[in-house]
C-alpha atoms as a PDB file:
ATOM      1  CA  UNK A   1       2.645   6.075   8.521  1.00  0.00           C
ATOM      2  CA  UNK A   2       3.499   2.521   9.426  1.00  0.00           C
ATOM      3  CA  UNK A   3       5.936   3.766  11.418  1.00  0.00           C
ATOM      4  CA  UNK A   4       4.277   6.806  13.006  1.00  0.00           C
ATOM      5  CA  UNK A   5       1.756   4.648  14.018  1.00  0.00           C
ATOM      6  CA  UNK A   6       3.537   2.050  15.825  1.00  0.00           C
ATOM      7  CA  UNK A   7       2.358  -0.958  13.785  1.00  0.00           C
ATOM      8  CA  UNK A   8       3.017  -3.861  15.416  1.00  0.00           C
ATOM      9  CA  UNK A   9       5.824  -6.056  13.055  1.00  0.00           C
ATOM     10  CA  UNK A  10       8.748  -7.558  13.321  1.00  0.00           C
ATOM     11  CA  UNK A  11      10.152  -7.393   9.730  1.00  0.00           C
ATOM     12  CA  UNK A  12       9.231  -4.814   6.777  1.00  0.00           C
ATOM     13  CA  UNK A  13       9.847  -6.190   2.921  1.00  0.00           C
ATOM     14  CA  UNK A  14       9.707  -3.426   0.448  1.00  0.00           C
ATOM     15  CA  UNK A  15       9.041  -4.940  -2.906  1.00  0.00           C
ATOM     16  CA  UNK A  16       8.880  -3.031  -6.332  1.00  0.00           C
ATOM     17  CA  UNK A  17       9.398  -3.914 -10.000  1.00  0.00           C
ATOM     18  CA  UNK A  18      12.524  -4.090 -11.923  1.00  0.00           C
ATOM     19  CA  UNK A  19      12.957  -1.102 -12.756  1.00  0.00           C
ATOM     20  CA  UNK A  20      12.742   0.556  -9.631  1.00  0.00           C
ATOM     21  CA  UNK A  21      14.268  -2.340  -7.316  1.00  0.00           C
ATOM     22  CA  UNK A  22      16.843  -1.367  -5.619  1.00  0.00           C
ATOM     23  CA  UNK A  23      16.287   2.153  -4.123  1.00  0.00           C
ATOM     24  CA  UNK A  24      17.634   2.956  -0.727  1.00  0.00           C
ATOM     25  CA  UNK A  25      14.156   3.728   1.714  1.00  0.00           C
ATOM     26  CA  UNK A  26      14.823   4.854   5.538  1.00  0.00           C
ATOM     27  CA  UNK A  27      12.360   2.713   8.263  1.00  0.00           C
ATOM     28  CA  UNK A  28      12.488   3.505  12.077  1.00  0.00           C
ATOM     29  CA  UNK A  29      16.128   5.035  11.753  1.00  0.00           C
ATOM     30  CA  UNK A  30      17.503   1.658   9.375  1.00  0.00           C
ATOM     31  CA  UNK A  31      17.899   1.452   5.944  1.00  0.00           C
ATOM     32  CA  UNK A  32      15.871  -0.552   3.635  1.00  0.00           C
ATOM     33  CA  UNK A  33      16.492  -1.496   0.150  1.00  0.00           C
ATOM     34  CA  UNK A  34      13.702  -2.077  -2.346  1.00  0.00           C
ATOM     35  CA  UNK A  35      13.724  -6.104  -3.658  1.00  0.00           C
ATOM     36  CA  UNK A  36      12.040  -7.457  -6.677  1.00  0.00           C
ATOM     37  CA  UNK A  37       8.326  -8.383  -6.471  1.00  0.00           C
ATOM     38  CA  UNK A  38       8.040 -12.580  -6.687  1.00  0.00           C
ATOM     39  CA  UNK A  39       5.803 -14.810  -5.256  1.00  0.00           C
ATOM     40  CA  UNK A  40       8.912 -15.825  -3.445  1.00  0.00           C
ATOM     41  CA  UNK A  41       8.984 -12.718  -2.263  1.00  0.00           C
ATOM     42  CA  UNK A  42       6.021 -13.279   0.559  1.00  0.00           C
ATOM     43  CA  UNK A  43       7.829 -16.572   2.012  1.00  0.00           C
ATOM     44  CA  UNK A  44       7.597 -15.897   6.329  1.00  0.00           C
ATOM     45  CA  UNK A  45       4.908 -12.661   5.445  1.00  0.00           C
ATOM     46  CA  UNK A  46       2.373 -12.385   7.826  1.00  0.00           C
ATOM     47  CA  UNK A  47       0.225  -9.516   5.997  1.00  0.00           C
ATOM     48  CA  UNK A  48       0.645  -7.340   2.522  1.00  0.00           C
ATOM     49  CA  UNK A  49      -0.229  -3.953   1.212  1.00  0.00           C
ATOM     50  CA  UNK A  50      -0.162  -3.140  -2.305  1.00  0.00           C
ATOM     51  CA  UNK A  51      -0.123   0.090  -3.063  1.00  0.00           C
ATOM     52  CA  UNK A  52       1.755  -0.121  -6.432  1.00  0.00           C
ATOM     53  CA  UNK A  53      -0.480   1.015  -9.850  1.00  0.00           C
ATOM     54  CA  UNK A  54      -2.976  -0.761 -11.127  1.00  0.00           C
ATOM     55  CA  UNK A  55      -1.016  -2.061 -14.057  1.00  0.00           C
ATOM     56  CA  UNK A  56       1.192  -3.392 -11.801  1.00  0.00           C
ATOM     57  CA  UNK A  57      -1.406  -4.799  -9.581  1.00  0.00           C
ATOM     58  CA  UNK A  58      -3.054  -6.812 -12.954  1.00  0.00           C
ATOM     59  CA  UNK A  59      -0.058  -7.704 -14.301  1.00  0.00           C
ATOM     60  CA  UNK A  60       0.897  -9.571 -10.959  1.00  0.00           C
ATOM     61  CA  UNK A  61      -2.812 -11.338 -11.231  1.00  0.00           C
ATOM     62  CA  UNK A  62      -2.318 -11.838 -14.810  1.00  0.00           C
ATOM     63  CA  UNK A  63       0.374 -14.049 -13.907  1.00  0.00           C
ATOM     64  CA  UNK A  64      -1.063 -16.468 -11.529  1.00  0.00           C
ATOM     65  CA  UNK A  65       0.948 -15.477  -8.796  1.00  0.00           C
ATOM     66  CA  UNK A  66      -0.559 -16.387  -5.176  1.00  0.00           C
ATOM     67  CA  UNK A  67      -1.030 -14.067  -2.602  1.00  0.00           C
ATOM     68  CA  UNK A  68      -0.300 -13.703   1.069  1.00  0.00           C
ATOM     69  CA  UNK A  69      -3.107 -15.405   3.135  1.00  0.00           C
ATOM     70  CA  UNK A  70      -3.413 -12.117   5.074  1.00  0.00           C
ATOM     71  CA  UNK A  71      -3.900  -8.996   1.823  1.00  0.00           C
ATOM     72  CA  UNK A  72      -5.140  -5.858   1.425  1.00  0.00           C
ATOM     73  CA  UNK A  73      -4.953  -3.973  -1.673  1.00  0.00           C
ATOM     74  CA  UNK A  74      -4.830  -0.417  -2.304  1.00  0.00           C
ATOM     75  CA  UNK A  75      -4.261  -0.430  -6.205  1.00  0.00           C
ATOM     76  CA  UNK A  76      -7.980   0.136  -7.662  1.00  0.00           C
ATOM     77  CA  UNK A  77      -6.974  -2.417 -10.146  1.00  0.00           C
ATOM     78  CA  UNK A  78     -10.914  -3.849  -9.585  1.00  0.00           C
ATOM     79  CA  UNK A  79      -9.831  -7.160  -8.203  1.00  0.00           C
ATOM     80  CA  UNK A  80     -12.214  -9.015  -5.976  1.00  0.00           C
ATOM     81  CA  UNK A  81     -11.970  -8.652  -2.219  1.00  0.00           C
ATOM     82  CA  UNK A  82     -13.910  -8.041   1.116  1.00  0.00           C
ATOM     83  CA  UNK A  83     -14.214  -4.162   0.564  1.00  0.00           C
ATOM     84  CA  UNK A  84     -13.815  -2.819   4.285  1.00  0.00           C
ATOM     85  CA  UNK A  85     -13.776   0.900   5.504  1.00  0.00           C
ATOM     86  CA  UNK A  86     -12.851   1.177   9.233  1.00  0.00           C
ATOM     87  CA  UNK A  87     -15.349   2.259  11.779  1.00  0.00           C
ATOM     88  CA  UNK A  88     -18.083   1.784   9.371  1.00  0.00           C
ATOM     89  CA  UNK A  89     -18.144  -1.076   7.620  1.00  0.00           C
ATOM     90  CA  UNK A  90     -19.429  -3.949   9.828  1.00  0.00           C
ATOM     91  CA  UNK A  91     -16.092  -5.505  11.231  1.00  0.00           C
ATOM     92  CA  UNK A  92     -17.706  -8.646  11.674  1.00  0.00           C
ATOM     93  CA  UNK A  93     -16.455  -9.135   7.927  1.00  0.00           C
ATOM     94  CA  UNK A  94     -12.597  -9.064   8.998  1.00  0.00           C
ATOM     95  CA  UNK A  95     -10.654 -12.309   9.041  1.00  0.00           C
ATOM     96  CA  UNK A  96      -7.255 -13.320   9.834  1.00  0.00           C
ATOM     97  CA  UNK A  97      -7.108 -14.528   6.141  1.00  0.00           C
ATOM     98  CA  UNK A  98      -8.242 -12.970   3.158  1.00  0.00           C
ATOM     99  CA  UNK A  99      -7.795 -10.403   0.571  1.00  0.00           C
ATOM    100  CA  UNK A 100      -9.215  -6.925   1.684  1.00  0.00           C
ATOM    101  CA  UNK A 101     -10.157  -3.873  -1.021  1.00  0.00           C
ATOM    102  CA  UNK A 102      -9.206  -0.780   0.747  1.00  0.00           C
ATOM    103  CA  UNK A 103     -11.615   1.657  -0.811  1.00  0.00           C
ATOM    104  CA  UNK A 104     -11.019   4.247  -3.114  1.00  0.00           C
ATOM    105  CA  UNK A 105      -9.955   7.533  -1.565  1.00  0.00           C
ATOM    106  CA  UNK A 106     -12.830   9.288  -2.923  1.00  0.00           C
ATOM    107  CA  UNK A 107     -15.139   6.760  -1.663  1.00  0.00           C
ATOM    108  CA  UNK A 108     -13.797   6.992   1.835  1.00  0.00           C
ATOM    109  CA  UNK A 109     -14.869  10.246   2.393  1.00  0.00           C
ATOM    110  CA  UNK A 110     -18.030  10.491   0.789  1.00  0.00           C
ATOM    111  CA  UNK A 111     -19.126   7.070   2.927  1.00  0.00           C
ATOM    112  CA  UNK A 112     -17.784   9.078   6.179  1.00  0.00           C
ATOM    113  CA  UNK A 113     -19.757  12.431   5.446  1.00  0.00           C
ATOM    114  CA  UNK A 114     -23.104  10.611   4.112  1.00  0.00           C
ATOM    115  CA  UNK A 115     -23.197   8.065   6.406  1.00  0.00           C
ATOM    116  CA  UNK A 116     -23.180  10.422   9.256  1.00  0.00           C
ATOM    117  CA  UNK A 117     -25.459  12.870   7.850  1.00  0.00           C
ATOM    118  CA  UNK A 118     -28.305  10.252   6.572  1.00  0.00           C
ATOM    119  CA  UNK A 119     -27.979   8.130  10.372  1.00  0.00           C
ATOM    120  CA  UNK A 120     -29.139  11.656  11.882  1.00  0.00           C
ATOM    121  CA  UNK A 121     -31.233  13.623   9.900  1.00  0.00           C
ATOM    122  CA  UNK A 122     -31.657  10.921   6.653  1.00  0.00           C
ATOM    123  CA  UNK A 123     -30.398  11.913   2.999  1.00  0.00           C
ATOM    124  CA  UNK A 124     -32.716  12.228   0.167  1.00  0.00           C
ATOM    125  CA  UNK A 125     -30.579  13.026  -2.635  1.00  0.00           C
ATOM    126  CA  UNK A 126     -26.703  13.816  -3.354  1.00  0.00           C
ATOM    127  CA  UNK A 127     -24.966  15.350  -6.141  1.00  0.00           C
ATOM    128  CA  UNK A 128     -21.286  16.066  -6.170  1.00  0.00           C
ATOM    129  CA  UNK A 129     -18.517  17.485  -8.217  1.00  0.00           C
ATOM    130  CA  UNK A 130     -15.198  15.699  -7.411  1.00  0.00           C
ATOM    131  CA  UNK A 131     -11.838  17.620  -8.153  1.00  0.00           C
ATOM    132  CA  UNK A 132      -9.172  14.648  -8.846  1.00  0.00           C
ATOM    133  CA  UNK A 133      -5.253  15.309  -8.167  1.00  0.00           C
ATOM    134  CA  UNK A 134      -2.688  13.995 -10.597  1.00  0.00           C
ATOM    135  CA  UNK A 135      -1.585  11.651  -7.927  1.00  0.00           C
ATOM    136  CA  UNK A 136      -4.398   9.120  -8.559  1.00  0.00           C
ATOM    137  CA  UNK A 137      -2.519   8.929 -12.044  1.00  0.00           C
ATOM    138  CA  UNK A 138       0.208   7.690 -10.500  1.00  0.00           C
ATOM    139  CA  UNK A 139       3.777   9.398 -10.216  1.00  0.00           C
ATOM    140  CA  UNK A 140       3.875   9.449 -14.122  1.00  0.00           C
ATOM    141  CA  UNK A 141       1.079  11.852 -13.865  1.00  0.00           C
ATOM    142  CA  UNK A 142       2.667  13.532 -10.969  1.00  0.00           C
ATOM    143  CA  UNK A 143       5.520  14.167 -13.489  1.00  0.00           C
ATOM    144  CA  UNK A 144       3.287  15.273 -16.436  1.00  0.00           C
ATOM    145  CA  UNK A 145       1.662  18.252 -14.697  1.00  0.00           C
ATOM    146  CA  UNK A 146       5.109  19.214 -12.914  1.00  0.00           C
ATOM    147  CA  UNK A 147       6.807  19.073 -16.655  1.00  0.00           C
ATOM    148  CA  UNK A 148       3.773  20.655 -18.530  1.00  0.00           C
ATOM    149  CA  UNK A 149       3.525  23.257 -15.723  1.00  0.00           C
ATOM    150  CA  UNK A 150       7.364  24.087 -16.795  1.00  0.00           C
ATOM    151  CA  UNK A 151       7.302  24.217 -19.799  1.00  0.00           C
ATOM    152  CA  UNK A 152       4.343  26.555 -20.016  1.00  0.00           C
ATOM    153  CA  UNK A 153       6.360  28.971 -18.038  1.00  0.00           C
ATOM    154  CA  UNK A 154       8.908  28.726 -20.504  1.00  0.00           C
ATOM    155  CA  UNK A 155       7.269  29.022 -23.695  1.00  0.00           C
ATOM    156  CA  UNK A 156       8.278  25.484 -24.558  1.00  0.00           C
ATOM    157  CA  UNK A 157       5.690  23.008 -26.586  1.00  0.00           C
ATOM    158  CA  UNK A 158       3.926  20.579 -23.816  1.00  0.00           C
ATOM    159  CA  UNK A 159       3.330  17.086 -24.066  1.00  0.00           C
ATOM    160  CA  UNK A 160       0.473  15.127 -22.780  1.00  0.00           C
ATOM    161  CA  UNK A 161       0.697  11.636 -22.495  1.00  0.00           C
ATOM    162  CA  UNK A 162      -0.757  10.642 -19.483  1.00  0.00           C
ATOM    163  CA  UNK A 163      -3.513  13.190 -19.811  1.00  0.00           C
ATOM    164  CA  UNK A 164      -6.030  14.239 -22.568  1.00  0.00           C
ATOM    165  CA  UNK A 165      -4.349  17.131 -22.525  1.00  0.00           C
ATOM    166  CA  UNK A 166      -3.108  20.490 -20.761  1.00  0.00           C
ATOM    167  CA  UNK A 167      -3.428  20.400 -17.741  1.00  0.00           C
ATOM    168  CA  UNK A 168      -2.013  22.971 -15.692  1.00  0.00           C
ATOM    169  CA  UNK A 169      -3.451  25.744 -15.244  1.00  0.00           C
ATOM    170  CA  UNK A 170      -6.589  23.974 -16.825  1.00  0.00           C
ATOM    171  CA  UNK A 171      -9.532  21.739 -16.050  1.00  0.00           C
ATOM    172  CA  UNK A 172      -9.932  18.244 -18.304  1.00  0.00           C
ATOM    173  CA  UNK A 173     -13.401  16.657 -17.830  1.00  0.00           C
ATOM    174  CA  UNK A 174     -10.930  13.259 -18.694  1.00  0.00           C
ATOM    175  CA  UNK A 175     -14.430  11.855 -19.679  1.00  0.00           C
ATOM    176  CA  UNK A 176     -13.184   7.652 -20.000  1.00  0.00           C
ATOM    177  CA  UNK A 177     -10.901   7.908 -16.918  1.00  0.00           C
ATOM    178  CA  UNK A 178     -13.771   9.928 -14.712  1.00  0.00           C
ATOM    179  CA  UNK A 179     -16.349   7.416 -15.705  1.00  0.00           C
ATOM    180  CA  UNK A 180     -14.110   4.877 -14.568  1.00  0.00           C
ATOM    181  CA  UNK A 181     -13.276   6.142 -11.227  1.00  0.00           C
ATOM    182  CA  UNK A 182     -16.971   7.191 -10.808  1.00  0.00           C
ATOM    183  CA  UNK A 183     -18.165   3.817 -11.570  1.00  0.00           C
ATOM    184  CA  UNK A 184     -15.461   2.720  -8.994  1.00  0.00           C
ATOM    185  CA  UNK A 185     -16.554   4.832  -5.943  1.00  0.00           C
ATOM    186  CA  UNK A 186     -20.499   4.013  -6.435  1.00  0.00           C
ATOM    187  CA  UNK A 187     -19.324   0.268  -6.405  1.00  0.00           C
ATOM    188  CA  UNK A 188     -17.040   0.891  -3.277  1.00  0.00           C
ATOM    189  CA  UNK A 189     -20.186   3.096  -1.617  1.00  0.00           C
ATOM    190  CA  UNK A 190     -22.628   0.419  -2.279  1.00  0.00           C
ATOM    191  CA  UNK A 191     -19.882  -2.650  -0.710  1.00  0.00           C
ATOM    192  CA  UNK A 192     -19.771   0.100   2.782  1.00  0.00           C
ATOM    193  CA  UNK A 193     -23.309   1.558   2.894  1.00  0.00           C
ATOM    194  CA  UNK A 194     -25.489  -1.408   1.275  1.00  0.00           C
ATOM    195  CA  UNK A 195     -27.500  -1.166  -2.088  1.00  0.00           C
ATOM    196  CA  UNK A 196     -30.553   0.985  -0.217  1.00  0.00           C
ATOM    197  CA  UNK A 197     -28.227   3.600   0.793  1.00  0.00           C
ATOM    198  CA  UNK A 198     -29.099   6.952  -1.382  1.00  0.00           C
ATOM    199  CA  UNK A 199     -26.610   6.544  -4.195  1.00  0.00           C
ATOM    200  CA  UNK A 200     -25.074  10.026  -4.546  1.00  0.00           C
ATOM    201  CA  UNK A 201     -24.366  11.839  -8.740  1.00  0.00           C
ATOM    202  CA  UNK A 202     -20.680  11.685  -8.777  1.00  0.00           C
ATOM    203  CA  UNK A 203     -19.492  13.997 -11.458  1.00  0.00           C
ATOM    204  CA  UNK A 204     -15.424  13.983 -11.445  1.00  0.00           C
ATOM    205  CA  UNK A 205     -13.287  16.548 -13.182  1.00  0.00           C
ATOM    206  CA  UNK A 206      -9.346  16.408 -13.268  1.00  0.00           C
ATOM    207  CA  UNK A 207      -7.693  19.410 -11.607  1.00  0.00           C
ATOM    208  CA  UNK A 208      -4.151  20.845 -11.699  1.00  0.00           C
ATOM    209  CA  UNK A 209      -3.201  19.660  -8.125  1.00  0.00           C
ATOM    210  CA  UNK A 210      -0.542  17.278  -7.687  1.00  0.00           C
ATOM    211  CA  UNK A 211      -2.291  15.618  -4.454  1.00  0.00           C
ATOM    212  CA  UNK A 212      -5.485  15.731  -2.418  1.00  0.00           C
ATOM    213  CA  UNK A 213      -9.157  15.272  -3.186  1.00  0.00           C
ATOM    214  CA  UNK A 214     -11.902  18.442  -3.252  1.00  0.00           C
ATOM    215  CA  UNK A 215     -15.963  17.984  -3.183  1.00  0.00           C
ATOM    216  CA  UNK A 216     -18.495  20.350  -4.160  1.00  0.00           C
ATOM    217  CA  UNK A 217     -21.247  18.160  -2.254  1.00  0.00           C
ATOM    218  CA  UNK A 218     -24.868  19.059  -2.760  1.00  0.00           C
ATOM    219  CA  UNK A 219     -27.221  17.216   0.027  1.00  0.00           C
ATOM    220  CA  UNK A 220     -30.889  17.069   0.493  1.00  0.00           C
ATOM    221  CA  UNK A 221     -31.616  15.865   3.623  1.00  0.00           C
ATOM    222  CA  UNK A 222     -35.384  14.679   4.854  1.00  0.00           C
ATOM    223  CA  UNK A 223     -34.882  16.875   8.494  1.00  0.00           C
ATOM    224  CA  UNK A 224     -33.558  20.267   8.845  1.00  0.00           C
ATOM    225  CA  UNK A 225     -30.589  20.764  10.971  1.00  0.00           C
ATOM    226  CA  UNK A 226     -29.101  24.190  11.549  1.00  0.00           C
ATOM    227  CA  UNK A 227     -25.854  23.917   9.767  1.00  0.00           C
ATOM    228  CA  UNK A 228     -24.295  24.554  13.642  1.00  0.00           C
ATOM    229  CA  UNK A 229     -26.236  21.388  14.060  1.00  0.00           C
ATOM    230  CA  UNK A 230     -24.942  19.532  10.909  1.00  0.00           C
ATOM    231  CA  UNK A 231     -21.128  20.696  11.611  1.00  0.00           C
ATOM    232  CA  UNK A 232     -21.663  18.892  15.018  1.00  0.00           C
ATOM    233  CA  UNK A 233     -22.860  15.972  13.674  1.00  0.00           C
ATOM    234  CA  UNK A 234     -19.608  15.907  11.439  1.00  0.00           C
ATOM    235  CA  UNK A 235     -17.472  16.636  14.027  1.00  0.00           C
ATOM    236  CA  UNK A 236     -18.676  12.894  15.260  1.00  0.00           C
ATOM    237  CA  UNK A 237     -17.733  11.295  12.899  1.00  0.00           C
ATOM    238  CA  UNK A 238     -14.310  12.203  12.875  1.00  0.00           C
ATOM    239  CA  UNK A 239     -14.733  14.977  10.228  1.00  0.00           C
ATOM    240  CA  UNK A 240     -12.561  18.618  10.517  1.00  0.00           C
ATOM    241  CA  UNK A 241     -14.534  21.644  10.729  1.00  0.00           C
ATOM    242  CA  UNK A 242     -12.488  24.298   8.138  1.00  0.00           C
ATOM    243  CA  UNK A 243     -14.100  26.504   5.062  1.00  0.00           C
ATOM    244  CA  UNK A 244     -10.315  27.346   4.173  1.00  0.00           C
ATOM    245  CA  UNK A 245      -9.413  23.979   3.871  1.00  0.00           C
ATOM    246  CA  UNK A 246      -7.687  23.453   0.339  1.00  0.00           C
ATOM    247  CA  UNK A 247      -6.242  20.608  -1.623  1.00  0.00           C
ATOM    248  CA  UNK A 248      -2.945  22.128  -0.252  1.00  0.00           C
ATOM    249  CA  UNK A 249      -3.668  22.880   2.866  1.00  0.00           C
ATOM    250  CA  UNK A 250      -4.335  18.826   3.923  1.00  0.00           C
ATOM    251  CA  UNK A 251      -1.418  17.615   2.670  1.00  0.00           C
ATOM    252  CA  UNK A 252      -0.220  15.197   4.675  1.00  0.00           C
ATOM    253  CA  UNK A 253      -3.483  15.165   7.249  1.00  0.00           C
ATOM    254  CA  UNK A 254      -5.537  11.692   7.445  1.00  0.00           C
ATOM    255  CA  UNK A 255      -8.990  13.209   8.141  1.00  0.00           C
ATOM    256  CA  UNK A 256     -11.875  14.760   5.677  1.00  0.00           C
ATOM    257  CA  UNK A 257     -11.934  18.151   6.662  1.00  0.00           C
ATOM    258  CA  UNK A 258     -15.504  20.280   5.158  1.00  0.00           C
ATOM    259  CA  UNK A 259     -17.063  23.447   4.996  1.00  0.00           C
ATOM    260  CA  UNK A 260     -20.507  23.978   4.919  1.00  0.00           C
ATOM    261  CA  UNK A 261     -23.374  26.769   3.584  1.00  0.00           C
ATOM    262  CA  UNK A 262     -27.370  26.052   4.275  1.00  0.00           C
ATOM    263  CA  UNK A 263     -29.210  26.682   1.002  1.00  0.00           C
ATOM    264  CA  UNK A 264     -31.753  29.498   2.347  1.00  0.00           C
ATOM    265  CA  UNK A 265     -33.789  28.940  -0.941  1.00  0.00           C
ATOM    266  CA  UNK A 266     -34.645  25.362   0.224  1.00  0.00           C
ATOM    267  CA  UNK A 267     -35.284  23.743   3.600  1.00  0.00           C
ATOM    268  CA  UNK A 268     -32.951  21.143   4.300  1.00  0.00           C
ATOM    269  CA  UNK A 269     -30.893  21.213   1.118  1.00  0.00           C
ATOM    270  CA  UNK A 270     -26.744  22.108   2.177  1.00  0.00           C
ATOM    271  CA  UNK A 271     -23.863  22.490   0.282  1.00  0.00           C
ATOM    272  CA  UNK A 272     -20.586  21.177   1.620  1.00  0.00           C
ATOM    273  CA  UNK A 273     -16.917  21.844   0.205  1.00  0.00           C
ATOM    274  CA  UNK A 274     -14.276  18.619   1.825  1.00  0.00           C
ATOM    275  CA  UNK A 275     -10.864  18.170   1.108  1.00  0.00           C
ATOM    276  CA  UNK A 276      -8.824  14.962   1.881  1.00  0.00           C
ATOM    277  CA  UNK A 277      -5.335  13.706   1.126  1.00  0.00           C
ATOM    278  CA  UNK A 278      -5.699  11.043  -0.796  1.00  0.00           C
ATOM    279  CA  UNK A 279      -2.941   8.732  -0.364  1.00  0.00           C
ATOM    280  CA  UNK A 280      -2.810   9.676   3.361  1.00  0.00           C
ATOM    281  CA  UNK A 281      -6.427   8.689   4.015  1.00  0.00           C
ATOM    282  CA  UNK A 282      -6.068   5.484   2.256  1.00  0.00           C
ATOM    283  CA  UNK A 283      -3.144   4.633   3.732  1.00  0.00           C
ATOM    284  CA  UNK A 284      -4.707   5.244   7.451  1.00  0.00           C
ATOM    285  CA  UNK A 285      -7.604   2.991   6.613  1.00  0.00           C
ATOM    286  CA  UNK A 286      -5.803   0.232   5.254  1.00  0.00           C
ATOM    287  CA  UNK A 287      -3.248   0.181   8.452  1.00  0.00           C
ATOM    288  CA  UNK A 288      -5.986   0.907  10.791  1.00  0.00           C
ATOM    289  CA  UNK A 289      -7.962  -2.543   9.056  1.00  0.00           C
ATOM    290  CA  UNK A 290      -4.734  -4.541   9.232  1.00  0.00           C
ATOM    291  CA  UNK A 291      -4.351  -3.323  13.032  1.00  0.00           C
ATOM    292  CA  UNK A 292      -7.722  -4.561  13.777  1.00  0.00           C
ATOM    293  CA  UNK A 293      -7.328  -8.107  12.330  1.00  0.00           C
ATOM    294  CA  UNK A 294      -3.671  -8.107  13.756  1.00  0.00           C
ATOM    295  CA  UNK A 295      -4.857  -7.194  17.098  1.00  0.00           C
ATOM    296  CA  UNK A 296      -7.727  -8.978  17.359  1.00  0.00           C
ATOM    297  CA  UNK A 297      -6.739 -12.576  17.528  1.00  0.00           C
ATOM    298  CA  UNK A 298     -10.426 -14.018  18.167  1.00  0.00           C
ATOM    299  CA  UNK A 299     -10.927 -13.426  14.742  1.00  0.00           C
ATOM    300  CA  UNK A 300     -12.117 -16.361  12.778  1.00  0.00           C
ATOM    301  CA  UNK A 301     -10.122 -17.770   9.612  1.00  0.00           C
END
């Protein structure tokens, strides 16, 4: 993405740990190999994602390593930061130094949708049912639902050591692990939207989808758009109008694309179905954040 977007940079560093140092990565048509993470390792670096897992991301804390004077994080590992979501959070709070929380990907597209919806026509109440993808497990849970998934089609006994366990071809409620990332998002909504915003019921499940987010969004709104009105109101604010859309279906898309059904029973009540690839739409905030701070150099320090 770095490279499809034309980030401005004159050197990439790709860092990892030990164990995976050393792999061979292709960058604008060059070949890259992976180098060991080290403090060391951010000598003459003007800016730094991490997007590695959590554990990795405390670990590297743990050890009272510095950090680049120009950070933004993309771990979830709960460290402290300026949490920033482009185009709605106020930019006033970007620097050209400091360490920047790239929300979570759940909590970037519930802040899009809500904040659009209670700006127009004002939100009451929200409840939603989040569907998460393996992927926010990391790739060992990537590789637990692949395995599991093959060795249910083979008759062969499963193992389950990332999740609670099966899951393919199930539904875990994952009850620690959904509190935590549900706890996570209403911390992220409240840094973007402030603490009077409506706080929406987050209830997350873990599905048997390798990538991609999915929201069963109930909204109770104080006016009462036509849903033609609602969609166009979405459309605003950068949001895809599809009712097919799927967890596989965005793959690979950076926009929150939704569905959405009026409740005829009550006025002003809507139920909305979105879809969003995770690591692609927090990926495009984080780069569109450090293009903002790189390209704005009236920025204060």
């Amino acid at each position: 993405m770095i490279e499809d977007a034309g980030f401005p940079m004159g050197r990439l560093a790709l860092l990892e740990t030990e164990e995976y140092a050393g792999l061979l990565q292709e960058f604008a048509g060059e070949i890259q190999i992976t180098q060991v993470i080290s403090p060391r390792s951010f000598e003459d670096v003007d800016i730094a994602f991490f997007a590695c897992s959590p554990e990795i991301m405390q670990s590297y804390i743990a050890s009272g390593a510095t950090f680049p004077e120009l950070t933004i994080d993309l771990t979830q590992a709960g460290a402290d930061g300026t949490v920033y979501l482009h185009g709605i959070s106020d930019s006033r709070l970007l620097k050209s130094k400091g360490y920047f929380v790239n929300p979570h990907p759940a909590a970037i597209v519930l802040a899009r949708v809500l904040s659009a919806l209670h700006n127009t026509f004002g939100l009451q109440t929200a409840a939603v049912t989040m569907l998460e993808p393996a992927s926010e497990r990391g790739n060992a849970g990537v590789d637990e639902l692949q395995e599991q998934t093959v060795n249910l089609l083979n008759f062969q006994q499963l193992e389950s050591k990332v999740f609670a366990g099966q899951l393919a071809f199930n539904v875990l409620p994952e009850r620690e692990t959904a509190e935590r990332a549900e706890k996570r998002i209403l911390e992220h909504l409240t840094a973007i939207l402030g603490k009077t915003f409506p706080k929406p019921m987050i209830t997350a499940v873990q599905a048997p989808v390798f990538h991609s987010h999915a929201f069963s969004l109930f909204v109770h709104l104080l006016a009462a758009p036509s849903a033609v009105d609602l969609a166009v109101e979405l459309e605003r604010a950068g949001v895809s109008l599809d009712a097919h859309a799927s967890q596989v279906s965005v793959v690979g898309k950076d926009t929150v694309h939704a569905g959405i059904r009026a409740d005829a029973n009550h006025q002003g009540a809507y139920s909305l179905w979105l879809v969003a690839d995770n690591m692609r739409i927090a990926a495009s905030n984080a780069i569109q954040t450090a293009e903002h701070i790189m390209l704005a150099p009236a920025l204060g320090t």
